[in-house]
Protein backbone atom coordinates (compact mmCIF):
# COMPACT_ATOMS: atom_id res chain seq x y z
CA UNK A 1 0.00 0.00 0.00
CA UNK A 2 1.00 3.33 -0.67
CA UNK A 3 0.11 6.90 0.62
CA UNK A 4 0.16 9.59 -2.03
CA UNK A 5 -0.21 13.35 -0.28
CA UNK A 6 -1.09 16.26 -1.87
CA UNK A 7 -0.20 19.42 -0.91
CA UNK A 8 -2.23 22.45 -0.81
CA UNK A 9 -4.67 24.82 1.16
CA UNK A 10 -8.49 24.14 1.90
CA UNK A 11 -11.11 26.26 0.85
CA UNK A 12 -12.56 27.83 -2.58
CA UNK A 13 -10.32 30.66 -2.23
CA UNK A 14 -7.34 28.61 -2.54
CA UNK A 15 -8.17 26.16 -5.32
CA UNK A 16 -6.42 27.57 -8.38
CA UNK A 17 -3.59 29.16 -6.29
CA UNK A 18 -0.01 27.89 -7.62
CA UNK A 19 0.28 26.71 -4.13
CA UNK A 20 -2.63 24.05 -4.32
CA UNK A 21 -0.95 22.24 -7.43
CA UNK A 22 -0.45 18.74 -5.23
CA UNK A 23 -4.47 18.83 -4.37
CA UNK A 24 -4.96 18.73 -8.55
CA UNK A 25 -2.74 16.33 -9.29
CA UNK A 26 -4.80 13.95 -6.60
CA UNK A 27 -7.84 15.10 -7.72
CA UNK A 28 -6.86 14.06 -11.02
CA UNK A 29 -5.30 11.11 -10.56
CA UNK A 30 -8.53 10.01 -8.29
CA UNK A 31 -10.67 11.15 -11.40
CA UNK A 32 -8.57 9.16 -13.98
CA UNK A 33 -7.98 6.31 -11.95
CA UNK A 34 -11.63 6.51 -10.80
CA UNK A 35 -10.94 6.31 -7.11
CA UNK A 36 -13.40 6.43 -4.22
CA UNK A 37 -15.39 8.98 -3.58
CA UNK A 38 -13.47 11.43 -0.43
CA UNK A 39 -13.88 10.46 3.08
CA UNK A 40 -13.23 12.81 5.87
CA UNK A 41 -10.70 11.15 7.57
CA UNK A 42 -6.82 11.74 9.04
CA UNK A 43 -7.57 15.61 9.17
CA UNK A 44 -7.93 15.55 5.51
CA UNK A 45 -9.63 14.04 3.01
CA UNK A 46 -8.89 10.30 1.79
CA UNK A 47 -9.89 8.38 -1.13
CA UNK A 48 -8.61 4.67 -1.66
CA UNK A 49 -8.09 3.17 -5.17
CA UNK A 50 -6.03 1.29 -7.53
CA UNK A 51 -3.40 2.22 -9.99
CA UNK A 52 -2.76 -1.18 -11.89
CA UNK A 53 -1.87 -3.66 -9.39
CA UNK A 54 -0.98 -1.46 -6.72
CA UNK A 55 -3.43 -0.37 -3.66
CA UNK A 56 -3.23 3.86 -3.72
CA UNK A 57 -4.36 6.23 -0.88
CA UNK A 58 -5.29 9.59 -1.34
CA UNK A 59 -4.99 11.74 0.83
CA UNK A 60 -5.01 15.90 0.75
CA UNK A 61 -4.68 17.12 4.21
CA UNK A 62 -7.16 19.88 5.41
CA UNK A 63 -4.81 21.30 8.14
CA UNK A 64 -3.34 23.95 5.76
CA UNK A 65 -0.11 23.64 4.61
CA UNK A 66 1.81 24.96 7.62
CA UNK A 67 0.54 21.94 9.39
CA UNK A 68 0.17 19.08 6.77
CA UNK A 69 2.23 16.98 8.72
CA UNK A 70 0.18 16.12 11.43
CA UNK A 71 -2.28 14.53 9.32
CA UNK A 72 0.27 12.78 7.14
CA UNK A 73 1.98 11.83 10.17
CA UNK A 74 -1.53 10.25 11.52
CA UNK A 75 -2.31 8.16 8.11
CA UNK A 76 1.13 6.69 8.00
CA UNK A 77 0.48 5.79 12.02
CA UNK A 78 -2.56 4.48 10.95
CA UNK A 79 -1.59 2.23 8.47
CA UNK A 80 1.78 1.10 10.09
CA UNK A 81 3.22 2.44 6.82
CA UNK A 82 7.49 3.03 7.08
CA UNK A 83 8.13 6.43 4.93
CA UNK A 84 9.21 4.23 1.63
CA UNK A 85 5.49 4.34 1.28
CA UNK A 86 4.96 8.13 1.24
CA UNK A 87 4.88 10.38 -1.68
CA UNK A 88 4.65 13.71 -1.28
CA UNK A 89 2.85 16.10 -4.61
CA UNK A 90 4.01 19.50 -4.31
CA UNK A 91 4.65 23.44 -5.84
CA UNK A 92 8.48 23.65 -6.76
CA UNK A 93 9.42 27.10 -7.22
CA UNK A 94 13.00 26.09 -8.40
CA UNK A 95 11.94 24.13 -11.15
CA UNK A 96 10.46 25.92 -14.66
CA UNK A 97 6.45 26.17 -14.83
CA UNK A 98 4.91 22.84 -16.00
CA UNK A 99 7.91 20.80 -15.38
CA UNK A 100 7.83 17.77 -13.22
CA UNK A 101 10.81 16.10 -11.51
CA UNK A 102 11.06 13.10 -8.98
CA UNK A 103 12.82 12.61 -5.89
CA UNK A 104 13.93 11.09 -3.05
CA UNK A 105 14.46 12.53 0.00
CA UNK A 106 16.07 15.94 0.44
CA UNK A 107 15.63 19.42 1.88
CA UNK A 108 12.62 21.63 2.29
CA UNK A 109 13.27 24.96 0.25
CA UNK A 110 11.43 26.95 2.30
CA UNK A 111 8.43 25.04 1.59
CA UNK A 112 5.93 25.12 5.10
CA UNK A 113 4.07 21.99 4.02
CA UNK A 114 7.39 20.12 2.95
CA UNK A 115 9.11 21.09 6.38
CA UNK A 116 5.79 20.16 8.53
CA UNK A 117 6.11 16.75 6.76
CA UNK A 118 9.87 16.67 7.49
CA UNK A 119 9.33 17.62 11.05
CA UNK A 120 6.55 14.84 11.62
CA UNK A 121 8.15 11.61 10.03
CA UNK A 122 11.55 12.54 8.61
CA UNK A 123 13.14 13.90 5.40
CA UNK A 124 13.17 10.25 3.34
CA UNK A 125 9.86 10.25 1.45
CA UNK A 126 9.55 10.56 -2.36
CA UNK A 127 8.55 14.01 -4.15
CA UNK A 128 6.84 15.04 -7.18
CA UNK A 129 8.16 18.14 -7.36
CA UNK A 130 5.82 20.27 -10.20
CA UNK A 131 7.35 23.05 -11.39
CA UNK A 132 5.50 26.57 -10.81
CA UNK A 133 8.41 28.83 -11.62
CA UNK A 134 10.39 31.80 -9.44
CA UNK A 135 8.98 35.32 -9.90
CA UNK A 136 12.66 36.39 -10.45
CA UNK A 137 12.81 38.27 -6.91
CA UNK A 138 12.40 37.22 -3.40
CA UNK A 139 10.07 39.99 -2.24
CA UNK A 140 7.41 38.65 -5.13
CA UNK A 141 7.74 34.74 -4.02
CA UNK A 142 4.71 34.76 -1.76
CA UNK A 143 2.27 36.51 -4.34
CA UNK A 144 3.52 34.12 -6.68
CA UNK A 145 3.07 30.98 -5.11
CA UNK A 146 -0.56 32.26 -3.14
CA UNK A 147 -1.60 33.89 -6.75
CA UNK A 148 -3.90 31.71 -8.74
CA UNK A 149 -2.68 30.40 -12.61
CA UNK A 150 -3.72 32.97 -15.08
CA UNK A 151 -5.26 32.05 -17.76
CA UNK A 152 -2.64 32.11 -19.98
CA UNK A 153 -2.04 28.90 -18.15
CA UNK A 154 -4.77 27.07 -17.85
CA UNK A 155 -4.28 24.71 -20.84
CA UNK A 156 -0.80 23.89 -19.89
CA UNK A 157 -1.86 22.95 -16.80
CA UNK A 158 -4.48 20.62 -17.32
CA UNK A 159 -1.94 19.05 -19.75
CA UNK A 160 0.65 18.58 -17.48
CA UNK A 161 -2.41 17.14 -14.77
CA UNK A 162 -3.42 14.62 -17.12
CA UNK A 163 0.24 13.47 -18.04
CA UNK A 164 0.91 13.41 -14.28
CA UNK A 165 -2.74 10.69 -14.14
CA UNK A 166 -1.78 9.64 -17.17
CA UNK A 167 1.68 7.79 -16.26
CA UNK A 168 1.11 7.50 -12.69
CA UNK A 169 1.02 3.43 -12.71
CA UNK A 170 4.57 4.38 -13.74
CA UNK A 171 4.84 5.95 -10.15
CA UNK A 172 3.16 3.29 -8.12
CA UNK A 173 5.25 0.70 -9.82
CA UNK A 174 8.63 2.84 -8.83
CA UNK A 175 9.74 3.64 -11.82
CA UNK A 176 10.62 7.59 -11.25
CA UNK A 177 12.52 8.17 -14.36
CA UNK A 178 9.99 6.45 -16.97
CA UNK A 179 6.99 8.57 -15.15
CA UNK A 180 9.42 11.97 -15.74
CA UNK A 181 10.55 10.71 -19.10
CA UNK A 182 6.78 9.65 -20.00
CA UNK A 183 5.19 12.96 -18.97
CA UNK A 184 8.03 15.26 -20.76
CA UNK A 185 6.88 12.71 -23.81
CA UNK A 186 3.58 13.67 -23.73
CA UNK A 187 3.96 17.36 -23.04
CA UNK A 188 6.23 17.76 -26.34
């Protein structure tokens, strides 16, 4: 079994915010993959499921992303799942816009919901690390990342969603660079 968090903020105000990209990519993975419908559960919301052979949890933590680890922390308790289980969707401001890179372990850079996690269970979990850009100056990095896509955007974005759903049995299988290599594939 594996536990696939996505990172974000709850609330209608947040959806499309840069921020919230790890709650789309489980929403559409869960869509794709037709998962169960969302159950309140582990401060968050859950959804079990399937991606091939491979039993997939769901789970988008409603603690706001300061916290996120407490809930994470909670579902891997629950489970009795060690942190080779846990991967972690998130915003990557050091990484272009629509680009996706995996990896394992590793620091937080600056990231609140990243260094809750880390604080909770430990650094060692896997990332999906999707690429939102840097606004080119420190003083505009928190209007970025809290500002929603424009709509310049919008089409790239649900591209790079679907390629994420699309070639996420590469994922649950383990196979890191195939799902990167697959998803740069599709995005041309």
């Amino acid at each position: 079994m594996q536990l696939w968090v996505g990172l974000g903020n709850p609330g209608a105000q947040y959806a499309m915010h840069r921020h919230n990209v790890g709650f789309m990519a489980l929403d559409t993975i869960a869509a794709v993959h037709d998962f169960a419908a969302p159950a309140k559960k582990f401060q968050g919301w859950l959804q079990e499921g399937r991606i091939g052979p491979h039993k997939v949890l769901l789970l988008k933590p409603a603690t706001f992303m300061n916290d996120s680890g407490r809930s994470v922390g909670e579902a891997m308790r629950f489970y009795k799942l060690g942190l080779d289980a846990l991967t972690v969707f998130h915003d990557e401001l050091d990484l272009a816009p629509m680009k996706v890179k995996v990896k394992q372990g590793g620091g937080t850079a600056g990231h609140n919901g990243l260094r809750s996690i880390d604080r909770h269970l430990g650094a060692d979990f896997r990332r999906v690390r999707i690429g939102i850009g840097h606004p080119g100056h420190k003083d505009r990095v928190t209007g970025h990342v809290l500002g929603n896509y424009a709509k310049a955007e919008m089409d790239p974005l649900s591209d790079l969603l679907g390629a994420i759903a699309a070639e996420a049995d590469r994922l649950a299988a383990g196979d890191d660079t195939r799902f990167m290599n697959d998803i740069a594939l599709r995005l041309g």
